[in-house]
Each structure stands twice: as C-alpha cells, then as structure tokens.
C-alpha atoms as a PDB file:
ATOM      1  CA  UNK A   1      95.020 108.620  73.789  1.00  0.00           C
ATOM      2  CA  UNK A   2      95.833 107.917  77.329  1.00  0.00           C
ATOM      3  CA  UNK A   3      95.314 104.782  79.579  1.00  0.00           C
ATOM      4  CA  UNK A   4      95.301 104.135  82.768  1.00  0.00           C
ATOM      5  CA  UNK A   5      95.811 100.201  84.245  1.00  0.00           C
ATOM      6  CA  UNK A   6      93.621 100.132  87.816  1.00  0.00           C
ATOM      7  CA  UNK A   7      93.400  96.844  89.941  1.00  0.00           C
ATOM      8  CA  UNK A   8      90.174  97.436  91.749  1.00  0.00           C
ATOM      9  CA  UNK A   9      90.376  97.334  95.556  1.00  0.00           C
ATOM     10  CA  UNK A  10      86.728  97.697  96.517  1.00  0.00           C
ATOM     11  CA  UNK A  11      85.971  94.356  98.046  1.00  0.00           C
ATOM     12  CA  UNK A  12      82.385  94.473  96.182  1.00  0.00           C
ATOM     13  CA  UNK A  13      84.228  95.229  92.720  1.00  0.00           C
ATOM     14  CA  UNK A  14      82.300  97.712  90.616  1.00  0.00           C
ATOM     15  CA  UNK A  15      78.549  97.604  91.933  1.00  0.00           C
ATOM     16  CA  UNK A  16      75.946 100.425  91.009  1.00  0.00           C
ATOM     17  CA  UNK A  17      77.189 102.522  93.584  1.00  0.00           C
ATOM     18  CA  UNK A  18      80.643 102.827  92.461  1.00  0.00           C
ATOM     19  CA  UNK A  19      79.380 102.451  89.114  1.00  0.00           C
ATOM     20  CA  UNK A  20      76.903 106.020  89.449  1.00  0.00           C
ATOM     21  CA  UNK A  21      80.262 107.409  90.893  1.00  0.00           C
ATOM     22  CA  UNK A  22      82.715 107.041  88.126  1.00  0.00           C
ATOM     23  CA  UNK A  23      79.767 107.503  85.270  1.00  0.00           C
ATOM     24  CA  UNK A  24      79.541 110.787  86.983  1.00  0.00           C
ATOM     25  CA  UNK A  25      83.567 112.007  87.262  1.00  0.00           C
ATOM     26  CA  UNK A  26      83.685 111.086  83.711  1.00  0.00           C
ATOM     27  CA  UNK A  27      80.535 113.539  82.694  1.00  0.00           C
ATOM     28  CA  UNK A  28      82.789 116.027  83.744  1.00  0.00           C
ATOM     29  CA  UNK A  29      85.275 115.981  80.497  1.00  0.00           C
ATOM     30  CA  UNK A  30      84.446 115.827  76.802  1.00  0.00           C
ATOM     31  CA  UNK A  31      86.970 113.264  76.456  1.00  0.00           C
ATOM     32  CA  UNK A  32      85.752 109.813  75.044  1.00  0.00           C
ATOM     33  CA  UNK A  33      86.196 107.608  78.082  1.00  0.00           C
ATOM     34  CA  UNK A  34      86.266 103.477  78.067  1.00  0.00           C
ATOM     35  CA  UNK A  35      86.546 100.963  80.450  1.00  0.00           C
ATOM     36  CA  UNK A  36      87.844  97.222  79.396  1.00  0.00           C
ATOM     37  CA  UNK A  37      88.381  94.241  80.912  1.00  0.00           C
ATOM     38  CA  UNK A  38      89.241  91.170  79.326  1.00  0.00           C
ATOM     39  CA  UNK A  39      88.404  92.429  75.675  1.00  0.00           C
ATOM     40  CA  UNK A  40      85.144  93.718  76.594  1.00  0.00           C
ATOM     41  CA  UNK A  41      84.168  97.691  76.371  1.00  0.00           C
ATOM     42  CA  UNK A  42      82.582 100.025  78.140  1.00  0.00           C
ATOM     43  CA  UNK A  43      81.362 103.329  77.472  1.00  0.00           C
ATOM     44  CA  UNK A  44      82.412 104.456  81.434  1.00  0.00           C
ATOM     45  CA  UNK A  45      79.653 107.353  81.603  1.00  0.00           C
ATOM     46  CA  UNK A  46      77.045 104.837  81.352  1.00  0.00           C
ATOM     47  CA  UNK A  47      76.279 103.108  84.964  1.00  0.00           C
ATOM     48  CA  UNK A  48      74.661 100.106  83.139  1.00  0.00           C
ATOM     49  CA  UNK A  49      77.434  99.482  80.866  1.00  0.00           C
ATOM     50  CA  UNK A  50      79.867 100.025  83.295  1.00  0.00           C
ATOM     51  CA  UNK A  51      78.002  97.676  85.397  1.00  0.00           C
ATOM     52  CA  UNK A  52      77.782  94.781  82.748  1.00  0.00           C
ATOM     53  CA  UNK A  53      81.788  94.108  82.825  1.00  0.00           C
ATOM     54  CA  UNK A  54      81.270  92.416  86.406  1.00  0.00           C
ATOM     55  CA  UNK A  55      84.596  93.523  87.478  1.00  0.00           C
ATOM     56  CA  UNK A  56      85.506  92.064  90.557  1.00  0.00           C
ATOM     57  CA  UNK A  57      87.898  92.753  93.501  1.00  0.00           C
ATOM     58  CA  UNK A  58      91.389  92.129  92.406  1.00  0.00           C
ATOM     59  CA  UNK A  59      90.876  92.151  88.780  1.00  0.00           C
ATOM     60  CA  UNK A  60      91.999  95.013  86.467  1.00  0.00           C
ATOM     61  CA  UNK A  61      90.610  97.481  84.455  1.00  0.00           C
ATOM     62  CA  UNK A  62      92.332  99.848  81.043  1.00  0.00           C
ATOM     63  CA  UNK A  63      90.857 102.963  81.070  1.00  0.00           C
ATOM     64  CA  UNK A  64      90.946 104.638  77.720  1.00  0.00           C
ATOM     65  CA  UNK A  65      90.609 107.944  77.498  1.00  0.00           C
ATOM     66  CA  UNK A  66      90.792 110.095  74.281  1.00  0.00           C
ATOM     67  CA  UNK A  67      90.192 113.741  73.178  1.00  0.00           C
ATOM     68  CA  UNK A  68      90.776 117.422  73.708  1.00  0.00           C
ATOM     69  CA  UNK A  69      90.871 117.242  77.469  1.00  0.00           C
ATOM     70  CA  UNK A  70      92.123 113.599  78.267  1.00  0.00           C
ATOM     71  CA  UNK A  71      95.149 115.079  79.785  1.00  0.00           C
ATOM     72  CA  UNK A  72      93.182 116.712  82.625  1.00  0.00           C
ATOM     73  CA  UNK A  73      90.537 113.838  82.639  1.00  0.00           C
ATOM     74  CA  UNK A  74      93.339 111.256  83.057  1.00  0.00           C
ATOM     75  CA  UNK A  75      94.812 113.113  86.043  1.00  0.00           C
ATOM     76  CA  UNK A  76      91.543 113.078  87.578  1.00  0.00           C
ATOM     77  CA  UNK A  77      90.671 109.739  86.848  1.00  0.00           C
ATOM     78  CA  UNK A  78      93.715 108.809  88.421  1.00  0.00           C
ATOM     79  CA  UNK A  79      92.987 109.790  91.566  1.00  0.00           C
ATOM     80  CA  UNK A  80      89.043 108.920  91.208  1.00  0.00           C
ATOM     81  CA  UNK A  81      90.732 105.217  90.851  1.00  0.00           C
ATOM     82  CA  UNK A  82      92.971 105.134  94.030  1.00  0.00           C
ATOM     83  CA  UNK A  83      90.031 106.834  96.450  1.00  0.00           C
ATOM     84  CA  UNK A  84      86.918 105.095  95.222  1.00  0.00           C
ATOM     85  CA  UNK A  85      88.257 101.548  93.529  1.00  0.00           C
END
C-alpha cells in the first residue's frame, strides 16, 4: 500500500467539481483508492463520498492506495494532487 499526504490548495476545498475530477483519475486504475481526513474514509471514485469529508482549504488529506497497479496510480495521483488541489 502506498499513501500520499496532500494539503489542499483549492481555496473552495473539495467541491463537486473537483470532486467529479479526482473520482474520475482514480477510475482509471484497479487499485483500491481512499481518501481520509481526520479518521473518516472515503471510497475516492465516488463524487458523493468524496464530497461528504468537507475538506477544506488548508487541511490535509491521506490518500491510500492499494493493489496491482498502485505504483502507477500513485504517480499519477501525485501529480492529479499538485495541478487540481
């Protein structure tokens, strides 16, 4: 398993559009992919879920990422992170 620590930068936090956007990079791997923030889970391809954390501007997320292709989903995600949150 892999994680990456991400303090978001988007002034709105994570809203539904940001939200749609990362729900979709992470459709892209078969890796199981979470987002957390302060003890609560996320199943990060669903906008809704995603969406109930409330994560704000300056607050930061784990993203968990586990399976046969978290090595290449990680790498993306990386750079997803810096560009979009």
């Amino acid at each position: 398993m892999l994680t990456i620590v991400h303090k978001i930068k988007d002034e709105n936090g994570i809203h539904a559009r940001p939200a749609g956007l990362l729900a979709s990079e992470c459709k892209n791997y078969n890796s199981e992919i979470t987002i957390e923030k302060d003890g609560k889970k996320a199943n990060a391809r669903k906008i809704f879920e995603v969406m109930s954390l409330c994560v704000k501007n300056g607050e930061e997320i784990t993203i968990s990422i586990n399976g046969d292709d978290e090595a290449k989903a990680f790498d993306a995600l990386a750079v997803f992170l810096e560009k979009n949150l």
